[in-house]
Structures are given as structure tokens and as C-alpha cells.
C-alpha atoms as a PDB file:
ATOM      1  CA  UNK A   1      48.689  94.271 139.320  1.00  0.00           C
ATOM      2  CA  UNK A   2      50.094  92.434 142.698  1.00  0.00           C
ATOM      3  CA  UNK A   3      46.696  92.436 144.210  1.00  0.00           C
ATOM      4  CA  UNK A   4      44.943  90.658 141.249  1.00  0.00           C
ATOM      5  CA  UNK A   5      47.371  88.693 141.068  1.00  0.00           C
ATOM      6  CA  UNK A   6      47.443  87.684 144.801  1.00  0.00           C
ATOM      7  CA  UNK A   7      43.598  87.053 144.445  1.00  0.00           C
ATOM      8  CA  UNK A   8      43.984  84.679 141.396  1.00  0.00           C
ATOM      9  CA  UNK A   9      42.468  87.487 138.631  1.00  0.00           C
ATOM     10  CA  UNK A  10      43.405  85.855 134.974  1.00  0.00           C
ATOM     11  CA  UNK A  11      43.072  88.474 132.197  1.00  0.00           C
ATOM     12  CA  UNK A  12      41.366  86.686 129.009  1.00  0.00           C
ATOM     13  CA  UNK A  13      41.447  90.090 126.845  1.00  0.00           C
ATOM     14  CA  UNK A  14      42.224  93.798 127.182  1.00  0.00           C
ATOM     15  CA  UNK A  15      41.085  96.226 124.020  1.00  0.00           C
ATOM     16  CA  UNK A  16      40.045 100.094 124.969  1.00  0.00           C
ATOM     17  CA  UNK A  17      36.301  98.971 124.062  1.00  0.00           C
ATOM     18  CA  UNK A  18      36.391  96.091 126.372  1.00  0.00           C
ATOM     19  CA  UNK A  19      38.152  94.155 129.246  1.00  0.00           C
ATOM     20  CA  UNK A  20      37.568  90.021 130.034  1.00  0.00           C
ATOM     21  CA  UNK A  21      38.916  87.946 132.611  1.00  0.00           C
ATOM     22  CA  UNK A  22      37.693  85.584 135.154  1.00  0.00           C
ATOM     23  CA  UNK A  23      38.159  84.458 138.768  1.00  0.00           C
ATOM     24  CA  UNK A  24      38.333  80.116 139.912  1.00  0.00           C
ATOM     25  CA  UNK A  25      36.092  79.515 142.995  1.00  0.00           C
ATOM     26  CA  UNK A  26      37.980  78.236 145.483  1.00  0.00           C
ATOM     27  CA  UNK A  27      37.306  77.383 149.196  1.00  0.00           C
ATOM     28  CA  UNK A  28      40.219  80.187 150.294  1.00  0.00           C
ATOM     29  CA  UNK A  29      38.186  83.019 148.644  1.00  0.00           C
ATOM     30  CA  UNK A  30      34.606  82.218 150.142  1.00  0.00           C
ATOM     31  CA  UNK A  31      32.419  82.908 153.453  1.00  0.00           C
ATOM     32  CA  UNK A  32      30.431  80.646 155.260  1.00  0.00           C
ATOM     33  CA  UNK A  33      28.522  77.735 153.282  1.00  0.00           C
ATOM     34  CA  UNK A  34      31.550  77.398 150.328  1.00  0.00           C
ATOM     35  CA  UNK A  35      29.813  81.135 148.585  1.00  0.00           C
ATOM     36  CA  UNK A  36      32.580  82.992 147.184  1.00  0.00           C
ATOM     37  CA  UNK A  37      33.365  86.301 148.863  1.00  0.00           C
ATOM     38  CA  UNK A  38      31.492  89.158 147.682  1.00  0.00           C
ATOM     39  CA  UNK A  39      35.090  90.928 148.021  1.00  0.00           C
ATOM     40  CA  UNK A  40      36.176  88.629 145.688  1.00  0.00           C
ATOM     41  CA  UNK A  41      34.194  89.220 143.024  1.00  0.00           C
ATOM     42  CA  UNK A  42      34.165  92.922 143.737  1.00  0.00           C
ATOM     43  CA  UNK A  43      38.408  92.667 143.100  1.00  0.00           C
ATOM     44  CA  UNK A  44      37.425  90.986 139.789  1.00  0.00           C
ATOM     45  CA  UNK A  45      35.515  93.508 138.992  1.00  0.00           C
ATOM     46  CA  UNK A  46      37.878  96.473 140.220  1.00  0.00           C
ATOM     47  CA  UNK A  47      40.771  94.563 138.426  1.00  0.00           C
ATOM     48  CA  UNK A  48      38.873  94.715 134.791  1.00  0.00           C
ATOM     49  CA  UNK A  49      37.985  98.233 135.554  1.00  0.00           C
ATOM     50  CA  UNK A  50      41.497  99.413 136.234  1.00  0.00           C
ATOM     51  CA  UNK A  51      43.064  97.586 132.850  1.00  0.00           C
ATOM     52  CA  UNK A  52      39.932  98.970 130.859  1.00  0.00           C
ATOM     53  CA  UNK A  53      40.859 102.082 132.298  1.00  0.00           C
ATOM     54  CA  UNK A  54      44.374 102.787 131.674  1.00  0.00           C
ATOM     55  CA  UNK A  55      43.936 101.236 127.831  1.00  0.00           C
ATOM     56  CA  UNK A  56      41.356 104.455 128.032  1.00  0.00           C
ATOM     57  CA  UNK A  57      43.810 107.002 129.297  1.00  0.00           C
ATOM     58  CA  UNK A  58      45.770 109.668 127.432  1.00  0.00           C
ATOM     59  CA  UNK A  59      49.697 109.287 126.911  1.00  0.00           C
ATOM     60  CA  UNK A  60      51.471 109.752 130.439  1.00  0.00           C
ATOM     61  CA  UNK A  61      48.454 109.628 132.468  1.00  0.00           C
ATOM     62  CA  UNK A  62      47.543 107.628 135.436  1.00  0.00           C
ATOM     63  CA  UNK A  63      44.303 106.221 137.248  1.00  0.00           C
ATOM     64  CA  UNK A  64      42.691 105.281 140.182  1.00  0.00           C
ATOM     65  CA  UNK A  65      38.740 104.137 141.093  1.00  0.00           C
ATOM     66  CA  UNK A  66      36.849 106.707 142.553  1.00  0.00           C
ATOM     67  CA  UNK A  67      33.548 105.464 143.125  1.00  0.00           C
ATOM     68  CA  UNK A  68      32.169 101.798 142.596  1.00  0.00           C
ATOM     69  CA  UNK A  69      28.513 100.289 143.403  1.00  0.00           C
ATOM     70  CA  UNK A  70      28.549  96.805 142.977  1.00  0.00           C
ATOM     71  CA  UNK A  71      24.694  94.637 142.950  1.00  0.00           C
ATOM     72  CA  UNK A  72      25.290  91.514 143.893  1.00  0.00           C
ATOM     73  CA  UNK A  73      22.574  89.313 142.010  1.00  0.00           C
ATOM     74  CA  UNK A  74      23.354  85.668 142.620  1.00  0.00           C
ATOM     75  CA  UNK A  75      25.515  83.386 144.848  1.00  0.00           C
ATOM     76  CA  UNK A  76      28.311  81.553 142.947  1.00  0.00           C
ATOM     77  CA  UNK A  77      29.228  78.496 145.176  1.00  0.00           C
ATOM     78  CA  UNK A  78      31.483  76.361 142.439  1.00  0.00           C
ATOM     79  CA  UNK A  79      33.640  76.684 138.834  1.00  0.00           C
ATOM     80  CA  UNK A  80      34.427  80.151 137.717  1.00  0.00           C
ATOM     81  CA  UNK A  81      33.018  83.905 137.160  1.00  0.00           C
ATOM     82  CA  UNK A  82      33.580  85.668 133.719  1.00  0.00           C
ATOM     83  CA  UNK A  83      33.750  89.268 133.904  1.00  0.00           C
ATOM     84  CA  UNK A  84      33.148  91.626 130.857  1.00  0.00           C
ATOM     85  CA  UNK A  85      34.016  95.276 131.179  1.00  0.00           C
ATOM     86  CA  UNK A  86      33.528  98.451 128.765  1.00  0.00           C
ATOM     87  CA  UNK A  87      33.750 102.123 129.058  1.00  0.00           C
ATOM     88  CA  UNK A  88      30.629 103.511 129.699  1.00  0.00           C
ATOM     89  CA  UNK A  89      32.470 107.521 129.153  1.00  0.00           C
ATOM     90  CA  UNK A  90      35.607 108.219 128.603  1.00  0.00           C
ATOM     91  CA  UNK A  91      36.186 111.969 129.485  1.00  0.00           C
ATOM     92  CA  UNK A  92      39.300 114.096 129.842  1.00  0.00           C
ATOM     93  CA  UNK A  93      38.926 113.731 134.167  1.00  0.00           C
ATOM     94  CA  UNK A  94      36.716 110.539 134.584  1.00  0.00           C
ATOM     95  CA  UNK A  95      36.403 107.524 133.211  1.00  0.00           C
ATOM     96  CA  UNK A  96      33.352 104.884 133.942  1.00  0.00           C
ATOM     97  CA  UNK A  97      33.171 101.752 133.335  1.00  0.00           C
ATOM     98  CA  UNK A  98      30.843  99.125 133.418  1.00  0.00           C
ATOM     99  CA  UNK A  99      31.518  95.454 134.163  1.00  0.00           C
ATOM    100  CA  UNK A 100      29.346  92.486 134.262  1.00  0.00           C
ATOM    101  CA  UNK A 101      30.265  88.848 136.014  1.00  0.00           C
ATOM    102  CA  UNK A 102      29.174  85.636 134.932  1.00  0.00           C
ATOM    103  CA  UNK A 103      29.027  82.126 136.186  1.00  0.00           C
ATOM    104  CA  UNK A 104      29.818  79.243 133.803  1.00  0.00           C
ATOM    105  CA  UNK A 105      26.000  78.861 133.183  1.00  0.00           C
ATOM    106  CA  UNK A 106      26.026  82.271 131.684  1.00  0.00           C
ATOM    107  CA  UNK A 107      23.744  83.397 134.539  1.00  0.00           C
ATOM    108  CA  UNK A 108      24.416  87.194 136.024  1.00  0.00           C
ATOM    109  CA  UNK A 109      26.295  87.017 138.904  1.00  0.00           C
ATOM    110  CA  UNK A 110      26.736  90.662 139.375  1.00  0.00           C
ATOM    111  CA  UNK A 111      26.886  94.222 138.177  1.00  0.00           C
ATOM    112  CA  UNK A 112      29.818  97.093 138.316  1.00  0.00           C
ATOM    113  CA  UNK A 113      29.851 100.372 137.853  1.00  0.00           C
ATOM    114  CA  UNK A 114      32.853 102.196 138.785  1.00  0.00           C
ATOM    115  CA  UNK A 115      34.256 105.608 138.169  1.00  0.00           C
ATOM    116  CA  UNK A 116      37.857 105.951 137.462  1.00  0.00           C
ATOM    117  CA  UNK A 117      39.973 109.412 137.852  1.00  0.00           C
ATOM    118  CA  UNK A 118      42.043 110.529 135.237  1.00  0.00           C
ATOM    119  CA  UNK A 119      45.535 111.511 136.893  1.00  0.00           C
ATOM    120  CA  UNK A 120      47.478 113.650 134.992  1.00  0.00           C
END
């Protein structure tokens, strides 16, 4: 994925029953007072939604996010954000998912929930 890539998204597992990666803070990816971009973490999020996702999709289909809500819970202003992402339903049109962020304390950062199209 070019835009995950682009944002510095590093995937740490991918199983249908669960997606991990994590995002680096750094200065280029933050607003005002070093706090990393809420956009940011939001592309995290959408990135580990997408790969849990397509592991979730039938033979020759295709997806793309319908619907995400995002509750931002706590700034993270240094070291990195885990994310952790499972199906919530996988159904023959729709797929959501669920995904949880994490800074390195283990403290909730944020929480995803995203609807993904099945595109057949």
C-alpha cells in the first residue's frame, strides 16, 4: 500500500483474525507542540483495517472503507503506536473491523471502527 508506506506504516502481523503494526513518532507527522497528527494515527488505523480486510475477503474480491469513526483518547508526543485490528463481522457485502492503538506504555491511544465494502 503506497500510502502506508509513504506515511511510515510497518506491518508486524497479518492473520484473518487479526492485523498488528505500528507507526514511529516523528516531528514530520505531528501538529503544533511535537503531538502526532490525529491523521496519522487515523492512516494507521485505516492501513490495519484494509490488510485485515482483504485477508477477510472471498477469492477475487476487492475492498474499500466505507465508514470509519475514530475516538481519539490520548495525545502521543514521543516513541511509537501499536495498532491491533480484528474483524468485528465478516459478511458477504461488509466487513467491520475494529482496531485499537497503543503507545509503548501500553496506554490506549485510540479506538477504530471502520466498515469495509466487499467489491465483487
Amino acid at each position: 500500500m503506497p500510502f502506508a508506506n509513504l506515511l511510515g506504516v510497518e506491518l508486524t502481523a497479518a492473520a484473518p483474525g487479526e492485523v498488528r503494526g505500528t507507526l514511529a513518532w516523528a516531528p514530520e507527522r505531528c501538529t503544533a507542540g511535537g503531538v502526532l497528527h490525529g491523521g496519522a494515527l487515523m492512516g494507521l488505523a485505516d492501513s490495519l483495517g484494509g490488510v485485515c480486510a482483504l485477508l477477510n475477503l472471498p477469492e477475487g474480491a476487492g475492498t474499500t472503507t466505507v465508514e470509519s469513526k475514530t475516538n481519539f483518547l490520548r495525545a502521543v508526543g514521543e516513541g511509537r503506536v501499536e495498532g491491533v485490528c480484528g474483524p468485528l463481522h465478516v459478511g458477504r457485502r461488509f466487513i467491520v473491523l475494529d482496531t485499537d492503538l497503543f503507545d509503548e506504555r501500553g496506554k490506549r491511544v485510540a479506538r477504530v471502527t471502520q466498515t469495509q465494502a466487499v467489491l465483487t
